[in-house]
PDB file of N, CA and C in Angstrom:
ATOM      1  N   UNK A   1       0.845  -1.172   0.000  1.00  0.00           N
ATOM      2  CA  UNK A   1       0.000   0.000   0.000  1.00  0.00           C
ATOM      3  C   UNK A   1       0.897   1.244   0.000  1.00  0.00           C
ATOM      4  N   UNK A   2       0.510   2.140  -0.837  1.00  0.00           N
ATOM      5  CA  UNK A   2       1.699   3.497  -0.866  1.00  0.00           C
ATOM      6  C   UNK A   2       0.824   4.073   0.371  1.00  0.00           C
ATOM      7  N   UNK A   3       2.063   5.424   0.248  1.00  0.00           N
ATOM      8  CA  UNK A   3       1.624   6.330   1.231  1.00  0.00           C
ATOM      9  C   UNK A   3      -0.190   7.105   0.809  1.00  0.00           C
ATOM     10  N   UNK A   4      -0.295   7.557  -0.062  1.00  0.00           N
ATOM     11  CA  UNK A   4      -1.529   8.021  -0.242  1.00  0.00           C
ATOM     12  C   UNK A   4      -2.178   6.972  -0.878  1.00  0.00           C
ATOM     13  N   UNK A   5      -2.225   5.756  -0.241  1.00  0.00           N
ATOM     14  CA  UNK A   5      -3.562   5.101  -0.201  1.00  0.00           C
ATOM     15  C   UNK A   5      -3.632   4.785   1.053  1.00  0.00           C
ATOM     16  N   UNK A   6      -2.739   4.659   2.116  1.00  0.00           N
ATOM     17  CA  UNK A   6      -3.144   4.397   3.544  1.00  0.00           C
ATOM     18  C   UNK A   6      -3.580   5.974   3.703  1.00  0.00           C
ATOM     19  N   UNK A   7      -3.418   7.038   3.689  1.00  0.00           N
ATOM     20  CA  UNK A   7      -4.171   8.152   4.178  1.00  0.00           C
ATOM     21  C   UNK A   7      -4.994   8.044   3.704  1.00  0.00           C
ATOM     22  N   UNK A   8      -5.442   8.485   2.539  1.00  0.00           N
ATOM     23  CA  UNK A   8      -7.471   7.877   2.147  1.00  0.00           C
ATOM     24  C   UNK A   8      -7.537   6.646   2.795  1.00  0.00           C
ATOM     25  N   UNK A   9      -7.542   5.492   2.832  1.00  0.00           N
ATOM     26  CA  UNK A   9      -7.944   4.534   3.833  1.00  0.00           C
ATOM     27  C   UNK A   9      -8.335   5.116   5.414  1.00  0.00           C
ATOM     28  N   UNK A  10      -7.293   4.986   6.303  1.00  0.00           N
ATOM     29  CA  UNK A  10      -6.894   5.666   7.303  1.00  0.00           C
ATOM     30  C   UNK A  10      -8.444   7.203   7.088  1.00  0.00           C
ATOM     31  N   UNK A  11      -8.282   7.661   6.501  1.00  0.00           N
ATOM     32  CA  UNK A  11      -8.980   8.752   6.868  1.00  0.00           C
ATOM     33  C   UNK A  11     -10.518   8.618   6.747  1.00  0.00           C
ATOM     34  N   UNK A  12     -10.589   7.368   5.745  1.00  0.00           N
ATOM     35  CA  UNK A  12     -12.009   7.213   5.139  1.00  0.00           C
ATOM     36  C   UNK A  12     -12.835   5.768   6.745  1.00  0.00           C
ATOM     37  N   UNK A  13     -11.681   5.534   6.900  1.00  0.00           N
ATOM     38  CA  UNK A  13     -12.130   4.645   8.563  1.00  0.00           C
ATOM     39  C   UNK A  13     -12.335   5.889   9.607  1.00  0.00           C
ATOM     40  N   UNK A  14     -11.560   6.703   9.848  1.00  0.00           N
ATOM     41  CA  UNK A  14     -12.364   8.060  10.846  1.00  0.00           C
ATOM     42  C   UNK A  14     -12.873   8.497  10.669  1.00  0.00           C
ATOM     43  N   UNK A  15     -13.928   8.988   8.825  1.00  0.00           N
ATOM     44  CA  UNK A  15     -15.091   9.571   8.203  1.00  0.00           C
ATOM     45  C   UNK A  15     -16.238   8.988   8.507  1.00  0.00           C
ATOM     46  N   UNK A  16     -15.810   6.980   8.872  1.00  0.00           N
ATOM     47  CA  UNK A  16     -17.103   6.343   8.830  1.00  0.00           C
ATOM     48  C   UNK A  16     -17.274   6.303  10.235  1.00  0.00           C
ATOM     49  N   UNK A  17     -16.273   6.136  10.923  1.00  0.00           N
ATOM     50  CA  UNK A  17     -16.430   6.438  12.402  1.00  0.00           C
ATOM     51  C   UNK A  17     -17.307   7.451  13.101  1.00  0.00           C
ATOM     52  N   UNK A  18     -16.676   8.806  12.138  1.00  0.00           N
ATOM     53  CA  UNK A  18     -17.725   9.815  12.753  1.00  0.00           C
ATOM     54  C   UNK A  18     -19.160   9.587  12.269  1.00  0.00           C
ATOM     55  N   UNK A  19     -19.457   9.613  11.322  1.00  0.00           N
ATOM     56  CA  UNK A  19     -20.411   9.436  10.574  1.00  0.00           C
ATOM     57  C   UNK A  19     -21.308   8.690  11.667  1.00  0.00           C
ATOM     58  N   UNK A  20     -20.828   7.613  12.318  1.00  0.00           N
ATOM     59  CA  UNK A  20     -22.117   6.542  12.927  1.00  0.00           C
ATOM     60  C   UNK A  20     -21.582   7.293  14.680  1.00  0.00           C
ATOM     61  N   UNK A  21     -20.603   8.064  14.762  1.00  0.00           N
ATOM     62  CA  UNK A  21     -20.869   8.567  16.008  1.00  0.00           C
ATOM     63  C   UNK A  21     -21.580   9.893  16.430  1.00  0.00           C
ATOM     64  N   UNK A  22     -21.665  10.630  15.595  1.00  0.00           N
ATOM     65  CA  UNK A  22     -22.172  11.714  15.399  1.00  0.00           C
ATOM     66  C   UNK A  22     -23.926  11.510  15.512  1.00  0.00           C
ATOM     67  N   UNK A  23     -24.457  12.235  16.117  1.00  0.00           N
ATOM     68  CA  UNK A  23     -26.216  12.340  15.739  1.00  0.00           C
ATOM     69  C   UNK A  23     -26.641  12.780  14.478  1.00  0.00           C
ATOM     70  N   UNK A  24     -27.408  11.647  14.279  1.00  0.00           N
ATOM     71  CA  UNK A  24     -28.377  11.848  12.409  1.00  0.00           C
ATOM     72  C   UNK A  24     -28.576  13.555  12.615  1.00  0.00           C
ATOM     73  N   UNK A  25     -28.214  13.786  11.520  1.00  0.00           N
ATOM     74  CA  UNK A  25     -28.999  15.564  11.315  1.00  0.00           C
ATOM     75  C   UNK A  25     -30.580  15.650  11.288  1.00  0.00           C
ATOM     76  N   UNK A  26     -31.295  14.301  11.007  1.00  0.00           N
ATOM     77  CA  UNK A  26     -32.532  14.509  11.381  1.00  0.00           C
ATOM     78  C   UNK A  26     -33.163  14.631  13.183  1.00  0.00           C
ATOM     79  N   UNK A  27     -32.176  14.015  13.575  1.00  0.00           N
ATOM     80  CA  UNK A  27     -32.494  13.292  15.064  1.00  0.00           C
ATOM     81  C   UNK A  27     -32.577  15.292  15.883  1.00  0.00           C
ATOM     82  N   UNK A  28     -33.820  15.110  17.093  1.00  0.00           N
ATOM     83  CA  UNK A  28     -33.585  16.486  17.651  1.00  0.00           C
ATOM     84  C   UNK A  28     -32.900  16.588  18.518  1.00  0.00           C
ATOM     85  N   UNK A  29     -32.450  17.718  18.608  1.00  0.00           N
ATOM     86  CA  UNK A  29     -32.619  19.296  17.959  1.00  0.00           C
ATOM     87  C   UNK A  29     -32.196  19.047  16.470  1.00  0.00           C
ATOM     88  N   UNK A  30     -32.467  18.915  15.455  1.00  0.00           N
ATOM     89  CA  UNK A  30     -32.280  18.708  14.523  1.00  0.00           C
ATOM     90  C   UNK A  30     -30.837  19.814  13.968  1.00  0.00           C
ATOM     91  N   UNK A  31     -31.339  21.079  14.373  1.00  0.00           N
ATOM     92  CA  UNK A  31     -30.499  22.305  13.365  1.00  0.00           C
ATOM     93  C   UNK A  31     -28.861  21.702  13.863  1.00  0.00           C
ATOM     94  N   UNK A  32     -29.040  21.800  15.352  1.00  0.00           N
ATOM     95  CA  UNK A  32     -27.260  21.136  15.971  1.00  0.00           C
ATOM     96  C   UNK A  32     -26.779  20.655  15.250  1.00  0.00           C
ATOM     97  N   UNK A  33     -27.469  19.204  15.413  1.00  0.00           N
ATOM     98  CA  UNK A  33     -26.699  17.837  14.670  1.00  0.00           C
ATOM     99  C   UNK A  33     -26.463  18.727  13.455  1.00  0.00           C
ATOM    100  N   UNK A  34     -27.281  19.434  12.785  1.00  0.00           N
ATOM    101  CA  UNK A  34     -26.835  19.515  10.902  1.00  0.00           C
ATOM    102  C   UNK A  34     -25.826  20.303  10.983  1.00  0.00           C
ATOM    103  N   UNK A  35     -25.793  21.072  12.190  1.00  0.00           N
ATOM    104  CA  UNK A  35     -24.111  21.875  12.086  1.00  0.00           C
ATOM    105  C   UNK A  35     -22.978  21.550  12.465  1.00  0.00           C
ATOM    106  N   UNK A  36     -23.485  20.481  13.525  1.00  0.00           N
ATOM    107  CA  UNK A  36     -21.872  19.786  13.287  1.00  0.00           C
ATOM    108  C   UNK A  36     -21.802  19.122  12.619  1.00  0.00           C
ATOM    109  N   UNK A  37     -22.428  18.292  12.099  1.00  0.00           N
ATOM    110  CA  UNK A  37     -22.491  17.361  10.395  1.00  0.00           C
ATOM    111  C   UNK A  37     -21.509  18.188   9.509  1.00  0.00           C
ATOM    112  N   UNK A  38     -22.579  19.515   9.519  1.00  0.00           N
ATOM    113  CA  UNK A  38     -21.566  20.304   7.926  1.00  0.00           C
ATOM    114  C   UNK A  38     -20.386  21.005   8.539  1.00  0.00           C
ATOM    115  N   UNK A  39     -20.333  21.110   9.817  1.00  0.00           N
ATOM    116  CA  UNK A  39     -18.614  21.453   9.981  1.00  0.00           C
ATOM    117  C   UNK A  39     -17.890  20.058  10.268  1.00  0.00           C
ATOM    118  N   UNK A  40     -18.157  18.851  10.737  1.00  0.00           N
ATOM    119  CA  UNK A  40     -17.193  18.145  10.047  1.00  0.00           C
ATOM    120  C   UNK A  40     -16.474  17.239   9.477  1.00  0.00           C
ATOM    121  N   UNK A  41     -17.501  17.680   8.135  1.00  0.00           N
ATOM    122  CA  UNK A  41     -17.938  16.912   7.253  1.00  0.00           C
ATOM    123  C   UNK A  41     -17.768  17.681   5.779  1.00  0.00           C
ATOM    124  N   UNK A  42     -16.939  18.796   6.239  1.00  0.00           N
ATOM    125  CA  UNK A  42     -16.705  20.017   5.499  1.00  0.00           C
ATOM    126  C   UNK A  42     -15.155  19.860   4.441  1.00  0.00           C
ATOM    127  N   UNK A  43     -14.881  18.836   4.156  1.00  0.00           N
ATOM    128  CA  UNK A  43     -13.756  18.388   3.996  1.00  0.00           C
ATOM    129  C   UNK A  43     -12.183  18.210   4.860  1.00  0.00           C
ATOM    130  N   UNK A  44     -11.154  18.168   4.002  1.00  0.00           N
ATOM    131  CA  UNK A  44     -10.505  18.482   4.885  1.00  0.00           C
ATOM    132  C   UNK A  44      -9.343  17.033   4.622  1.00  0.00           C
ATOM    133  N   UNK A  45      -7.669  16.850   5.314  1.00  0.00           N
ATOM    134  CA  UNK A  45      -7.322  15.734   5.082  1.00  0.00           C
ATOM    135  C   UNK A  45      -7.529  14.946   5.756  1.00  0.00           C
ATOM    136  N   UNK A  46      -7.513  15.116   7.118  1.00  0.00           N
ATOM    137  CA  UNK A  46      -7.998  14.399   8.428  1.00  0.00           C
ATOM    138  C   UNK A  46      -6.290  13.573   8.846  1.00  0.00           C
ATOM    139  N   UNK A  47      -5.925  14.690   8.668  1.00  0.00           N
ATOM    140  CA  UNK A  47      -4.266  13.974   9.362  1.00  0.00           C
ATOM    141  C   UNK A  47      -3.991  14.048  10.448  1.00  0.00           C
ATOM    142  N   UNK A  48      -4.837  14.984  11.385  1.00  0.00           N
ATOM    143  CA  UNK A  48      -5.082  14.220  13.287  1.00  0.00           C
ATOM    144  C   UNK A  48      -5.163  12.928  13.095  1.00  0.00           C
ATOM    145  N   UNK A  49      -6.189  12.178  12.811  1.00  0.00           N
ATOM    146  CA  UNK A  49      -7.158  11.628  12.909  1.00  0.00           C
ATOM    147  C   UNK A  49      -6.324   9.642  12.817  1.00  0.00           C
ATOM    148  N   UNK A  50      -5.461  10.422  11.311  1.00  0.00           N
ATOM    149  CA  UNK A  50      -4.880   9.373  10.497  1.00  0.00           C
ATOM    150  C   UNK A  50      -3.243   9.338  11.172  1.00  0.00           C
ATOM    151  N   UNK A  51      -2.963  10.262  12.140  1.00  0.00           N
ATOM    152  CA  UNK A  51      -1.979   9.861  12.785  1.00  0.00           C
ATOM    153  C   UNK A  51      -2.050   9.453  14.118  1.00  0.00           C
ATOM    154  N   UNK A  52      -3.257   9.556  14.908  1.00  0.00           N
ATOM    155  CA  UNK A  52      -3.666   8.730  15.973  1.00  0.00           C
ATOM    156  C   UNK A  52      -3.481   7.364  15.652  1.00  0.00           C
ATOM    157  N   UNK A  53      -4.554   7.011  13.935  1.00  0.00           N
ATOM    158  CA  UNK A  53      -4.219   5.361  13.797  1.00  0.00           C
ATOM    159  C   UNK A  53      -3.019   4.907  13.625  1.00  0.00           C
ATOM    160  N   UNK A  54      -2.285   5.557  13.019  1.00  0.00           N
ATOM    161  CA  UNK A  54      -0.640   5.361  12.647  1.00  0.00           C
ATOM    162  C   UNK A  54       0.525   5.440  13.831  1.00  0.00           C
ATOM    163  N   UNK A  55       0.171   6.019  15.271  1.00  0.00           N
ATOM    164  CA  UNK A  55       0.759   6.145  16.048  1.00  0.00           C
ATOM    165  C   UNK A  55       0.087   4.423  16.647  1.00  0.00           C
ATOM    166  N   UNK A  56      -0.912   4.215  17.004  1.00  0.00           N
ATOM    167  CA  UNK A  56      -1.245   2.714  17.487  1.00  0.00           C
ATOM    168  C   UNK A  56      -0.947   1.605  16.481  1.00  0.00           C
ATOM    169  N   UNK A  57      -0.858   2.150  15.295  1.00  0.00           N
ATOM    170  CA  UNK A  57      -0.554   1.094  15.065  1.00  0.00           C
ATOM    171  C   UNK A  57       0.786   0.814  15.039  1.00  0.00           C
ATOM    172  N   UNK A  58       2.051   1.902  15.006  1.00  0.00           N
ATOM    173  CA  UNK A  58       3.114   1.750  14.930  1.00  0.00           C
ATOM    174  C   UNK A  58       3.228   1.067  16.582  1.00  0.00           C
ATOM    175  N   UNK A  59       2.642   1.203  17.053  1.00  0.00           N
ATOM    176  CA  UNK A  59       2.677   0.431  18.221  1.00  0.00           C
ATOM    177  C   UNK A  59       2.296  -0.949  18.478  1.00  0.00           C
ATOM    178  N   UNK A  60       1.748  -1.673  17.321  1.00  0.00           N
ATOM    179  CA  UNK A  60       1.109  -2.929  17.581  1.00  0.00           C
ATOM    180  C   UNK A  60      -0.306  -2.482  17.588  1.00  0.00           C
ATOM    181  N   UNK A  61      -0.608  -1.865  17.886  1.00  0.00           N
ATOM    182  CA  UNK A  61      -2.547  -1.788  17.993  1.00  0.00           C
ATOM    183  C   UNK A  61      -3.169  -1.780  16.644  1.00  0.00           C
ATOM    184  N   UNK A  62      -4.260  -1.604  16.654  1.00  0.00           N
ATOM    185  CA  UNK A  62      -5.670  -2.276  15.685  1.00  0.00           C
ATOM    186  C   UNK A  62      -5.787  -1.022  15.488  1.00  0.00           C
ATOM    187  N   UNK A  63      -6.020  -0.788  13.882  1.00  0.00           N
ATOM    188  CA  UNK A  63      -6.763   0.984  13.461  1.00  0.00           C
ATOM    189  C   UNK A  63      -7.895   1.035  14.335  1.00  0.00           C
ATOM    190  N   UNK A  64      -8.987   0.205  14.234  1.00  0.00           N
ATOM    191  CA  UNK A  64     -10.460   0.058  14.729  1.00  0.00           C
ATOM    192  C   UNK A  64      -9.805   0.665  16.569  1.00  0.00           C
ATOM    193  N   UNK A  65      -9.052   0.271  17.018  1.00  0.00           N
ATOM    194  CA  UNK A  65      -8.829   0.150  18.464  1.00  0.00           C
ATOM    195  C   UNK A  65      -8.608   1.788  18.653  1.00  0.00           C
ATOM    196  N   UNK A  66      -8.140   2.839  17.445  1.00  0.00           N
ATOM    197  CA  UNK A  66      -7.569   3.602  17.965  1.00  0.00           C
ATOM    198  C   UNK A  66      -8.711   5.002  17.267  1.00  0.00           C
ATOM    199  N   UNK A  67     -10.118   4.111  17.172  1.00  0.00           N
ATOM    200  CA  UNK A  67     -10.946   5.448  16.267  1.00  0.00           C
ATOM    201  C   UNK A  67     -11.709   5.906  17.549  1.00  0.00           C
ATOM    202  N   UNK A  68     -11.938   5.922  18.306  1.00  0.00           N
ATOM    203  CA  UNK A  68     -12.389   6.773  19.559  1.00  0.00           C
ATOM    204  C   UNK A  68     -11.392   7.539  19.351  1.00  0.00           C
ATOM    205  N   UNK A  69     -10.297   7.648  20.240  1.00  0.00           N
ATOM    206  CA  UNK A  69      -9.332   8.608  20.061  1.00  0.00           C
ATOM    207  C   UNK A  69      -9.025   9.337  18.839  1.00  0.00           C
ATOM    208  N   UNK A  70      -8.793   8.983  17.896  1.00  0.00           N
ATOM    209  CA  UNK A  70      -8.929   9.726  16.514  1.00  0.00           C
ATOM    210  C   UNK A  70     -10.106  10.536  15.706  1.00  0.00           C
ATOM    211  N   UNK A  71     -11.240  10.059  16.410  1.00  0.00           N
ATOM    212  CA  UNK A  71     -12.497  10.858  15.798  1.00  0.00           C
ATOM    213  C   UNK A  71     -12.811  12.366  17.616  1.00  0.00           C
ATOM    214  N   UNK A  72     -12.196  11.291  18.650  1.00  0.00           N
ATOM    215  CA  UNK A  72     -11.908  12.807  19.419  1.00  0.00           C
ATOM    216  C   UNK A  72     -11.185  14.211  19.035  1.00  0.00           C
ATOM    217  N   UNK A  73     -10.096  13.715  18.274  1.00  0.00           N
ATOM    218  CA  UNK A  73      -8.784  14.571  18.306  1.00  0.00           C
ATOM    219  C   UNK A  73      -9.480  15.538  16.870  1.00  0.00           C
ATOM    220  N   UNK A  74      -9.913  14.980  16.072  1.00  0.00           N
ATOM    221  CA  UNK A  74     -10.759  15.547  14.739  1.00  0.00           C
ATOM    222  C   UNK A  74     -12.051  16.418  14.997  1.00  0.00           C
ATOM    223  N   UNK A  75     -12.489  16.068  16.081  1.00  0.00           N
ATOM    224  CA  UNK A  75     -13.718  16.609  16.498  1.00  0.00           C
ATOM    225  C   UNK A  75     -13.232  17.962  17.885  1.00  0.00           C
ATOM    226  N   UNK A  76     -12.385  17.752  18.082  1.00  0.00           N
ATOM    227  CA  UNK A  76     -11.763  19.107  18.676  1.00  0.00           C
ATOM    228  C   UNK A  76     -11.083  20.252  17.728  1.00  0.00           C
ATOM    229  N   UNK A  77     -10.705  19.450  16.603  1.00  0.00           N
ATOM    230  CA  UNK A  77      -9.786  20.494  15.868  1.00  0.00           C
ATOM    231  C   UNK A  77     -10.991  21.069  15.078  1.00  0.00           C
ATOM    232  N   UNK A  78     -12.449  20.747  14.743  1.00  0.00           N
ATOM    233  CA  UNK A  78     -13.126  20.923  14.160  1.00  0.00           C
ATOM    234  C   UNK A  78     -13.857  22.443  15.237  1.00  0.00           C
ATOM    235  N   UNK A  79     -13.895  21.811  16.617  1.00  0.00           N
ATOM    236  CA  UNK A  79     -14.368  22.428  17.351  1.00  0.00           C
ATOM    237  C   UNK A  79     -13.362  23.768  17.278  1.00  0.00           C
ATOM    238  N   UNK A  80     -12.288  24.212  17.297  1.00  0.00           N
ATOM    239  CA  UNK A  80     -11.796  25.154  17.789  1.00  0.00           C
ATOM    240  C   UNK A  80     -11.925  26.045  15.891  1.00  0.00           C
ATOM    241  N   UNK A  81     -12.099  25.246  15.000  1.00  0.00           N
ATOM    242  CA  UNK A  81     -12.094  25.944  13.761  1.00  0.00           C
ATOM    243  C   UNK A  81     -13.677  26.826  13.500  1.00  0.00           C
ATOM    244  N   UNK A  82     -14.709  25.788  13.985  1.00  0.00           N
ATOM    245  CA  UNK A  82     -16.090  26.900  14.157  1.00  0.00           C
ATOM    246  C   UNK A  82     -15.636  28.015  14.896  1.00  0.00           C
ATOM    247  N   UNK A  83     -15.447  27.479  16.422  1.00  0.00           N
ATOM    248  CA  UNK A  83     -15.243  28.631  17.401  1.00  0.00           C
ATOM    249  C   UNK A  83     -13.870  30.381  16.432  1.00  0.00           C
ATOM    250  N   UNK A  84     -12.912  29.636  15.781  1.00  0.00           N
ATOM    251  CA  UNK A  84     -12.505  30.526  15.455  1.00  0.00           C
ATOM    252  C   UNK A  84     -12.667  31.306  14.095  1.00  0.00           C
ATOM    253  N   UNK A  85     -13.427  30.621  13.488  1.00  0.00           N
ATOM    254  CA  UNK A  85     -14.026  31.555  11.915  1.00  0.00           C
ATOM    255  C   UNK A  85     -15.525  32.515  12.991  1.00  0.00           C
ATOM    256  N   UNK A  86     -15.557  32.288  14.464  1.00  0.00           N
ATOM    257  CA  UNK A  86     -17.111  33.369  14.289  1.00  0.00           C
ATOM    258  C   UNK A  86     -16.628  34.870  14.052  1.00  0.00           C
ATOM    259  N   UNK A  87     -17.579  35.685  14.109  1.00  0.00           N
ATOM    260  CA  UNK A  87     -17.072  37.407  14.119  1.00  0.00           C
ATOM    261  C   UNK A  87     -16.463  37.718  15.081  1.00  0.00           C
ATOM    262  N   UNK A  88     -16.265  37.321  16.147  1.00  0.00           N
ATOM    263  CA  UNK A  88     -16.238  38.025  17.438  1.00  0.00           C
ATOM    264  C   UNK A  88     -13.804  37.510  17.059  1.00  0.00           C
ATOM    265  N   UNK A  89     -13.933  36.599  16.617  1.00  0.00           N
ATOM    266  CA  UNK A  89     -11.994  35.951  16.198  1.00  0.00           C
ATOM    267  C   UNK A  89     -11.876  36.622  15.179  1.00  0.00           C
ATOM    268  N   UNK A  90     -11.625  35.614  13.645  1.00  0.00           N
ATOM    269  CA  UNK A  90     -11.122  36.223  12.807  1.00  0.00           C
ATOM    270  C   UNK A  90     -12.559  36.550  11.451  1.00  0.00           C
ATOM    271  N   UNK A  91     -13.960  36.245  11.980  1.00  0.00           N
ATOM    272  CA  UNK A  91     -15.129  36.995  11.167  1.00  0.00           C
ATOM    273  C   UNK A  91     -14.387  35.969  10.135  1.00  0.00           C
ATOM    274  N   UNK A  92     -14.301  34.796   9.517  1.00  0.00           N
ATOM    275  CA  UNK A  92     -14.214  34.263   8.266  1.00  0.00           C
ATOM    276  C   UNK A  92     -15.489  33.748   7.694  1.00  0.00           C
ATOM    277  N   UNK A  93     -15.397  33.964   6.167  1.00  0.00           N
ATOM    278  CA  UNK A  93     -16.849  33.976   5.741  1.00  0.00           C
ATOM    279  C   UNK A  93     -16.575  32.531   4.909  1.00  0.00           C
ATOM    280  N   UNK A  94     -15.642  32.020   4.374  1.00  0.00           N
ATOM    281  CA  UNK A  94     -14.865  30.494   4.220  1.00  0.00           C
ATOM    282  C   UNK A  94     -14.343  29.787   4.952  1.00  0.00           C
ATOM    283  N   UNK A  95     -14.559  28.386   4.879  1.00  0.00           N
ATOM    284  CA  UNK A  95     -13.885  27.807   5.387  1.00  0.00           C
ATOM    285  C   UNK A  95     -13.589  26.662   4.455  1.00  0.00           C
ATOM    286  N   UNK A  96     -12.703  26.129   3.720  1.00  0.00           N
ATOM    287  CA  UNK A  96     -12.503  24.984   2.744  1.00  0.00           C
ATOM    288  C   UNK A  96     -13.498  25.249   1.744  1.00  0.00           C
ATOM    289  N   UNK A  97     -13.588  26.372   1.266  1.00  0.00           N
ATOM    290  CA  UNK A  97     -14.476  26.372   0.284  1.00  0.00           C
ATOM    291  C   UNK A  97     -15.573  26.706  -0.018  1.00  0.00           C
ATOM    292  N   UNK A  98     -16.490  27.046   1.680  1.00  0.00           N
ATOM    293  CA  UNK A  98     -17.959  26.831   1.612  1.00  0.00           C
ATOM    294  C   UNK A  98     -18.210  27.697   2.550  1.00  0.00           C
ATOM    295  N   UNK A  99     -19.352  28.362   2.357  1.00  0.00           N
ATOM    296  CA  UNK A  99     -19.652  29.167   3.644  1.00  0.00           C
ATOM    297  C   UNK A  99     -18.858  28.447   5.276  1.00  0.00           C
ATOM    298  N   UNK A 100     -18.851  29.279   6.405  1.00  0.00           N
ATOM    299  CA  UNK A 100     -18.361  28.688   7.650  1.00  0.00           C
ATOM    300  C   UNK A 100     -19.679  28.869   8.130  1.00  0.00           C
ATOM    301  N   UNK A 101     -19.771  28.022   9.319  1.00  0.00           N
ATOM    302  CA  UNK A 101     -21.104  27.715  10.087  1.00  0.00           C
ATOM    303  C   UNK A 101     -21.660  28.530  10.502  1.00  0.00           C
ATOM    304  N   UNK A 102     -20.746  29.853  11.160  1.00  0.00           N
ATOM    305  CA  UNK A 102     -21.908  30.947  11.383  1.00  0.00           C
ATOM    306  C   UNK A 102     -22.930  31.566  10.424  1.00  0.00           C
ATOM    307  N   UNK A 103     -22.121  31.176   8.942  1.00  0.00           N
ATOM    308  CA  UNK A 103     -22.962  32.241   7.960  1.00  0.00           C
ATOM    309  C   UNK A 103     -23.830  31.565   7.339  1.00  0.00           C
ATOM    310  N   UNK A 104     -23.974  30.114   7.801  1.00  0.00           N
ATOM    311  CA  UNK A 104     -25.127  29.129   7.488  1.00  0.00           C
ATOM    312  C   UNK A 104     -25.717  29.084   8.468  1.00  0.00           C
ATOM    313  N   UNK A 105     -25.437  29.050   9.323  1.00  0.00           N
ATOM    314  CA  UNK A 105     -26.384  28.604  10.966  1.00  0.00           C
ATOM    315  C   UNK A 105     -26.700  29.948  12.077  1.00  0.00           C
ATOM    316  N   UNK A 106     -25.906  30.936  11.349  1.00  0.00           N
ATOM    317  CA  UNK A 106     -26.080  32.094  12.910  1.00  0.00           C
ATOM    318  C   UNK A 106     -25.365  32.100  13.580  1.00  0.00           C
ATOM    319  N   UNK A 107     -24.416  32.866  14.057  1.00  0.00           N
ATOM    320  CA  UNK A 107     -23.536  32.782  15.146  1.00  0.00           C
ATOM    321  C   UNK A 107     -24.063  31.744  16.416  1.00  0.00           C
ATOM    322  N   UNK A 108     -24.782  32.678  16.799  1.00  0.00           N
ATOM    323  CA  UNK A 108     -25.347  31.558  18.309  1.00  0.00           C
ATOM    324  C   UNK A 108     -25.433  30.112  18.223  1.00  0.00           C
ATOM    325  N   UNK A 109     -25.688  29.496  16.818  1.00  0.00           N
ATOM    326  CA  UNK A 109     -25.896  28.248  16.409  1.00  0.00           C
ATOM    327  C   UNK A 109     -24.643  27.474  16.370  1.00  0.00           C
ATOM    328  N   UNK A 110     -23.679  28.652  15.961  1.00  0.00           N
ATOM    329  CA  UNK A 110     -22.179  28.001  15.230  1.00  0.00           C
ATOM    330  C   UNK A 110     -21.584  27.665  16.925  1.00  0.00           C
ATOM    331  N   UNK A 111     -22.012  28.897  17.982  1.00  0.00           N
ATOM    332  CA  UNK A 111     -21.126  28.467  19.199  1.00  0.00           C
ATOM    333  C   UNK A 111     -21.806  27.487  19.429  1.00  0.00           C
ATOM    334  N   UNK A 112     -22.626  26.856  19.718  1.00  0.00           N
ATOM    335  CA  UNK A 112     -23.532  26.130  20.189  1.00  0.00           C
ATOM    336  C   UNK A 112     -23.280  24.595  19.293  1.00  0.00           C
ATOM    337  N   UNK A 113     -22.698  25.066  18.532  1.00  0.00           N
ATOM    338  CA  UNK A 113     -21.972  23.529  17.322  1.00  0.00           C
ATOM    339  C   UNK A 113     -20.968  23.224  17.679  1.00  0.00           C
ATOM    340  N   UNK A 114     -19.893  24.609  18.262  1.00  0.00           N
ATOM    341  CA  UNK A 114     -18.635  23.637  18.648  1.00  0.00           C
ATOM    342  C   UNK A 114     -18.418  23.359  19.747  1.00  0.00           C
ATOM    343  N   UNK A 115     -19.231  23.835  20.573  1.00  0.00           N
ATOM    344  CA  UNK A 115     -19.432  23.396  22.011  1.00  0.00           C
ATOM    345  C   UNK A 115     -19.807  22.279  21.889  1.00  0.00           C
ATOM    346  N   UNK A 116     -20.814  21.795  21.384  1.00  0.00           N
ATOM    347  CA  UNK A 116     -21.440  20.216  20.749  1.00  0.00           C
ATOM    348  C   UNK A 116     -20.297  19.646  20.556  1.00  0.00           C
ATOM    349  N   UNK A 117     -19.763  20.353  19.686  1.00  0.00           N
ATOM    350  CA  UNK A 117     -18.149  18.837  19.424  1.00  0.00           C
ATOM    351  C   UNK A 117     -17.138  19.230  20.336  1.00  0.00           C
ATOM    352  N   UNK A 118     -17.106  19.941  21.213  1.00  0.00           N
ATOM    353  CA  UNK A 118     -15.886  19.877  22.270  1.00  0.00           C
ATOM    354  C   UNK A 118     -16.458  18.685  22.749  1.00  0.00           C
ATOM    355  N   UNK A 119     -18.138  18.628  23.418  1.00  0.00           N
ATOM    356  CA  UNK A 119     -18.329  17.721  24.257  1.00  0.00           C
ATOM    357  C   UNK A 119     -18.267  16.235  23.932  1.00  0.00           C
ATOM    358  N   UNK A 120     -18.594  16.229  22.646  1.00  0.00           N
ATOM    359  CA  UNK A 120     -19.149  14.838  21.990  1.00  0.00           C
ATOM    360  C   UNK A 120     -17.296  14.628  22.255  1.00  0.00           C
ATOM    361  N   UNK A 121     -16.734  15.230  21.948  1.00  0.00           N
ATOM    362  CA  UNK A 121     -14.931  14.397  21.606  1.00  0.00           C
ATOM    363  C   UNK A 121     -14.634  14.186  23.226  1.00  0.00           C
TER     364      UNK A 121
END
């Protein structure tokens, strides 16, 4: 396996991770879940995520063993990137491309999203 096929691998095992750890965007409060969904889920390489598995496994451990910890460490860095695109930091109206969560969700919504993923991680 080259190097950039274990990172898409590696990254696409902490995408599915979050994916089933995260709350359905339908499930209530509905608007939450959809904002942390689209922040993070917003792209991105996910090389926290993919060096948590790469650190356990360089250790002997199981990728699967090390996606708690890796969908934590992704879900904080996600958290401090809402918290810092609102107006009150650096007011960014992008983030990877796409509106940032405040300017889809409302400020109050966006704090209220990454507070959601401080806690969930």
């Amino acid at each position: 396996m080259t190097l950039k096929e274990y990172l898409a691998d590696r990254a696409a095992l902490a995408d599915a991770a979050m994916d089933a750890y995260l709350p359905p965007a339908i499930e209530r409060p509905g608007t939450i879940h959809e904002a942390m969904r689209y922040a993070v889920f917003a792209g991105g390489k996910r090389l926290r995520p993919v060096l948590c598995i790469a650190a356990a496994e360089a250790c002997g451990g199981e990728a699967a063993d090390a996606l708690a910890p890796a969908c934590a460490v992704e879900l904080m860095h996600t958290y401090s990137l809402v918290h810092d695109d609102l107006p009150a930091m650096d007011d960014d109206d992008l983030r990877r491309g796409r509106p940032t969560c405040h300017k889809v969700y409302g400020e109050g919504m966006a704090v209220l999203c990454g507070d959601a993923l401080l806690t969930e991680a």
